[in-house]
C-alpha atoms as a PDB file:
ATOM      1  CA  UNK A   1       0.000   0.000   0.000  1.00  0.00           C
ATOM      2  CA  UNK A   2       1.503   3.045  -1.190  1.00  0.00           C
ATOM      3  CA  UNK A   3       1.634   6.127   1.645  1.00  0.00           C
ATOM      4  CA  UNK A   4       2.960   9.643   1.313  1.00  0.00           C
ATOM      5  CA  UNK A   5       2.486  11.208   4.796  1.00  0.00           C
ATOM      6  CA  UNK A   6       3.249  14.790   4.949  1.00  0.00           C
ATOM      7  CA  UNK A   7       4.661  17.025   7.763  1.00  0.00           C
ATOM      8  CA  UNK A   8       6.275  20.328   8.637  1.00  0.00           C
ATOM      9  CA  UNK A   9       3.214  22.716   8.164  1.00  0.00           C
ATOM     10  CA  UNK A  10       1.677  25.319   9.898  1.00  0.00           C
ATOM     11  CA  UNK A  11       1.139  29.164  10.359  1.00  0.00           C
ATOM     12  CA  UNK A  12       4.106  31.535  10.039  1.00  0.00           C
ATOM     13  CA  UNK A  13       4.142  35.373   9.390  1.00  0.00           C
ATOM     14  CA  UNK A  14       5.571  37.105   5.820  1.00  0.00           C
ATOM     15  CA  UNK A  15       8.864  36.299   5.439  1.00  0.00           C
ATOM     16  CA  UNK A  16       9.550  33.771   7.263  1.00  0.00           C
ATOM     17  CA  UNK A  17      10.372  29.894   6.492  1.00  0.00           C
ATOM     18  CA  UNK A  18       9.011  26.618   6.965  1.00  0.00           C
ATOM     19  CA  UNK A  19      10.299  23.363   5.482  1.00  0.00           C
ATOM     20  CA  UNK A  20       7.826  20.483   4.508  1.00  0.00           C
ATOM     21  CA  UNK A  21       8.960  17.136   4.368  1.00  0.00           C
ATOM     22  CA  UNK A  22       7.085  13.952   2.604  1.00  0.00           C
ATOM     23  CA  UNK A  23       7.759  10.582   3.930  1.00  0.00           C
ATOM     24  CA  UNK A  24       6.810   7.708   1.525  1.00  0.00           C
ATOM     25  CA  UNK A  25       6.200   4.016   1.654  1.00  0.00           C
ATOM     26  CA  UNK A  26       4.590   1.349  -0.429  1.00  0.00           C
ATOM     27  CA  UNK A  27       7.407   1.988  -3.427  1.00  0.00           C
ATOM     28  CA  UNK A  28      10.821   1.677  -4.583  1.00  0.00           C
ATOM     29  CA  UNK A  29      11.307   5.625  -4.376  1.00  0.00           C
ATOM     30  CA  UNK A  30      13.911   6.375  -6.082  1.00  0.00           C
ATOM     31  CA  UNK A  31      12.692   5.680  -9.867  1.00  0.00           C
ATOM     32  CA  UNK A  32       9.991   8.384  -9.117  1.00  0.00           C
ATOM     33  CA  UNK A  33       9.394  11.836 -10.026  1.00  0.00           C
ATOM     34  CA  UNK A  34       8.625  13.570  -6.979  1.00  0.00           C
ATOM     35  CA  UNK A  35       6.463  16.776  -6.321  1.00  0.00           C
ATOM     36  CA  UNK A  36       5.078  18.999  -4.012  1.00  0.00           C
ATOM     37  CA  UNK A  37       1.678  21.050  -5.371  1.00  0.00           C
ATOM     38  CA  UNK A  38      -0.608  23.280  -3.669  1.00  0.00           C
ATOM     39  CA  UNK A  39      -4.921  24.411  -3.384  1.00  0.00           C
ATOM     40  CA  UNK A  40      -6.060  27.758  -2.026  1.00  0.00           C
ATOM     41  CA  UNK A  41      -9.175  27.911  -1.171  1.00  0.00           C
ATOM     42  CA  UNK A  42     -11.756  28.358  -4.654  1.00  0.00           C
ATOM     43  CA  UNK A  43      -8.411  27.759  -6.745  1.00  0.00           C
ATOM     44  CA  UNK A  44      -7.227  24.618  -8.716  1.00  0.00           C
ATOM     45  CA  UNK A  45      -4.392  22.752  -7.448  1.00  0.00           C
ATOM     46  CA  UNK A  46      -1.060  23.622  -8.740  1.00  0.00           C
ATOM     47  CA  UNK A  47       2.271  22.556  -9.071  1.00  0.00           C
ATOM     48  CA  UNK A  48       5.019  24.045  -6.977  1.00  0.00           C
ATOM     49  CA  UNK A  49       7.978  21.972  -7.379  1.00  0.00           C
ATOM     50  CA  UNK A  50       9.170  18.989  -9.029  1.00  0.00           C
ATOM     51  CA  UNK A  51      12.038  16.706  -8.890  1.00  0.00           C
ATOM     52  CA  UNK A  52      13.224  13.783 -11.073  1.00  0.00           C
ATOM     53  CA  UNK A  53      14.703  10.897 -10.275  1.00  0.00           C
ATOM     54  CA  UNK A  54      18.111  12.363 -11.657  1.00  0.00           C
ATOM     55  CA  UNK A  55      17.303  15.628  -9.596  1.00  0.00           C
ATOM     56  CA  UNK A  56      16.415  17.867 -11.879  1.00  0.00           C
ATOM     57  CA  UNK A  57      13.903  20.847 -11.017  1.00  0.00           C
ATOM     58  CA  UNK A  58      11.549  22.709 -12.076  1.00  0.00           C
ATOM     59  CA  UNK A  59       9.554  25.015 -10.235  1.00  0.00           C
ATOM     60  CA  UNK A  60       6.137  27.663 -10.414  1.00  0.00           C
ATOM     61  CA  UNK A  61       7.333  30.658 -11.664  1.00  0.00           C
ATOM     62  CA  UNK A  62       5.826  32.711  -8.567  1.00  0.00           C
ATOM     63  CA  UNK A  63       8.412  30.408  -5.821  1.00  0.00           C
ATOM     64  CA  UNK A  64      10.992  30.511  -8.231  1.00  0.00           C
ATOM     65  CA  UNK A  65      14.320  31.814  -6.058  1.00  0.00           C
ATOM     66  CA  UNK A  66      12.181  31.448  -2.959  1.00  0.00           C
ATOM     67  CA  UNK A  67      11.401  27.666  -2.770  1.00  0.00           C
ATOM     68  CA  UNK A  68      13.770  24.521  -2.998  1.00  0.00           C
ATOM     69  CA  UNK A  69      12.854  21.164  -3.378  1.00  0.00           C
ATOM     70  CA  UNK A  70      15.288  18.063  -2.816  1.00  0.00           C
ATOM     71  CA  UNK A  71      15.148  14.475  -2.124  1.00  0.00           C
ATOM     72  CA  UNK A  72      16.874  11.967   0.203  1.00  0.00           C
ATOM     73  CA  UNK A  73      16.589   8.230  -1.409  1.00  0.00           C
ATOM     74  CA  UNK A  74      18.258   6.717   1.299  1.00  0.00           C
ATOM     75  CA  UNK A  75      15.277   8.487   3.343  1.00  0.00           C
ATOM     76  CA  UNK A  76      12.519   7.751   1.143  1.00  0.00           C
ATOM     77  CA  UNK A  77      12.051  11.651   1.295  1.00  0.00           C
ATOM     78  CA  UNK A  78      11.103  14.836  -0.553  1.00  0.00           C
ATOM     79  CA  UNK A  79      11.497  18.015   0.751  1.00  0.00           C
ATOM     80  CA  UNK A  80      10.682  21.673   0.254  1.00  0.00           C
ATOM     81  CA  UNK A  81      12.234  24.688   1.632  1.00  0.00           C
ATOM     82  CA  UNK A  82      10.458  27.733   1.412  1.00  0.00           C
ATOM     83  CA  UNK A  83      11.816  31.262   2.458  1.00  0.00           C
ATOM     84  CA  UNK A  84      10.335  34.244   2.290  1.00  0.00           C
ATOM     85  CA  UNK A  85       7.101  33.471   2.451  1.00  0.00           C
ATOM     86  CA  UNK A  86       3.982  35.442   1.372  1.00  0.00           C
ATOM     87  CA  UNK A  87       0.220  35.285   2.007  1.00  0.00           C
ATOM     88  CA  UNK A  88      -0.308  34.346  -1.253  1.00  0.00           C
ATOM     89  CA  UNK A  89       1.477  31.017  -0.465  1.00  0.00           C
ATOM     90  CA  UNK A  90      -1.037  30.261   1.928  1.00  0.00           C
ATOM     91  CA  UNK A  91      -2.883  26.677   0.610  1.00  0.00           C
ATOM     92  CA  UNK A  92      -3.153  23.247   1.432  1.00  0.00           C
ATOM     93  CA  UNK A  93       0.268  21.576  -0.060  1.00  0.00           C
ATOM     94  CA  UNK A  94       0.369  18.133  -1.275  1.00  0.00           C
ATOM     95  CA  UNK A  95       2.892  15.730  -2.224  1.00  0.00           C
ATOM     96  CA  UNK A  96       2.825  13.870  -4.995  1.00  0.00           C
ATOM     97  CA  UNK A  97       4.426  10.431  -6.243  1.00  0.00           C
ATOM     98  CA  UNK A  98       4.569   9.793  -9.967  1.00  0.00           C
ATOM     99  CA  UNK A  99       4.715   6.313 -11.349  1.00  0.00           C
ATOM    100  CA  UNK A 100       7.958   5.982 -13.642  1.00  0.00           C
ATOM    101  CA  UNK A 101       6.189   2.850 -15.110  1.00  0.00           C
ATOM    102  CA  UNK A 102       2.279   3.642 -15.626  1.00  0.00           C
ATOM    103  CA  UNK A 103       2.732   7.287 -14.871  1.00  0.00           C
ATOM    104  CA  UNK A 104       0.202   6.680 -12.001  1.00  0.00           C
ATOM    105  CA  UNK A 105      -0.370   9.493  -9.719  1.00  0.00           C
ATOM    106  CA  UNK A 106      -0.420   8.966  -5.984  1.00  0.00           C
ATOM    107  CA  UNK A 107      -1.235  11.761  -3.268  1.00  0.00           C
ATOM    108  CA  UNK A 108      -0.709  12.698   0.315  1.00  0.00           C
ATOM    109  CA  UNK A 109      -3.429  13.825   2.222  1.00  0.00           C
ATOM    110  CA  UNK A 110      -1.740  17.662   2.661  1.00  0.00           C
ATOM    111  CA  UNK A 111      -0.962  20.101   5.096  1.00  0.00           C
ATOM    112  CA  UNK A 112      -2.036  23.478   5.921  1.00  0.00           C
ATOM    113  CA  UNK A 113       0.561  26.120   5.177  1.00  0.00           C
ATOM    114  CA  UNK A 114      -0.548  29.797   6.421  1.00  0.00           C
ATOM    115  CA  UNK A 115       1.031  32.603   5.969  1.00  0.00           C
ATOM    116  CA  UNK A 116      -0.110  35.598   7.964  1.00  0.00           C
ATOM    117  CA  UNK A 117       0.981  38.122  10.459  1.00  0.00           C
END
């Protein structure tokens, strides 16, 4: 049973940093492309930052220089860094596993990241 479990959200005021982390299990992690997407409330989920397997990245254009993601395969663990943060990032963020065979999707449940003074 495949299960990405999510952690390291919360509230934090402009500017400030939080780091999410996404713990999976179920898979042989490294093969997949990893990703970490977000929904504000009455908008569509988006992506925020992807990873290959090889480590490249590509990220939204609005957390570009802001946001890192990275991986740990040894951890079974994708990460994302983000500094300086704005209300705007404020949204439910949700990791996401991507089948390197079927292209399969599979989701964590999310959690809350708001940014407010």
């Amino acid at each position: 049973q495949v299960q990405l479990v999510e952690s390291g959200g919360g509230l934090v005021q402009p500017g400030g940093s939080l780091r999410l982390s996404c713990a999976a299990s179920g898979i042989r992690f490294s093969p997949y492309a990893m990703g970490w997407f977000r929904q504000a409330p009455g908008k569509q989920r988006e992506l925020v930052a992807r990873i290959t397997r090889g480590g490249n990245t590509n990220y939204a254009d609005s957390v570009k220089g802001r946001f890192t993601i990275s991986r740990d395969n040894a951890k079974n663990t994708v990460y994302l860094q983000m500094n300086s943060l704005k209300p705007e990032d404020t949204a439910v963020y949700y990791c996401n596993a991507e089948s390197p065979v079927s292209g399969y999707d599979y989701w964590g449940q999310g959690t809350q990241v708001t940014v407010s003074s």
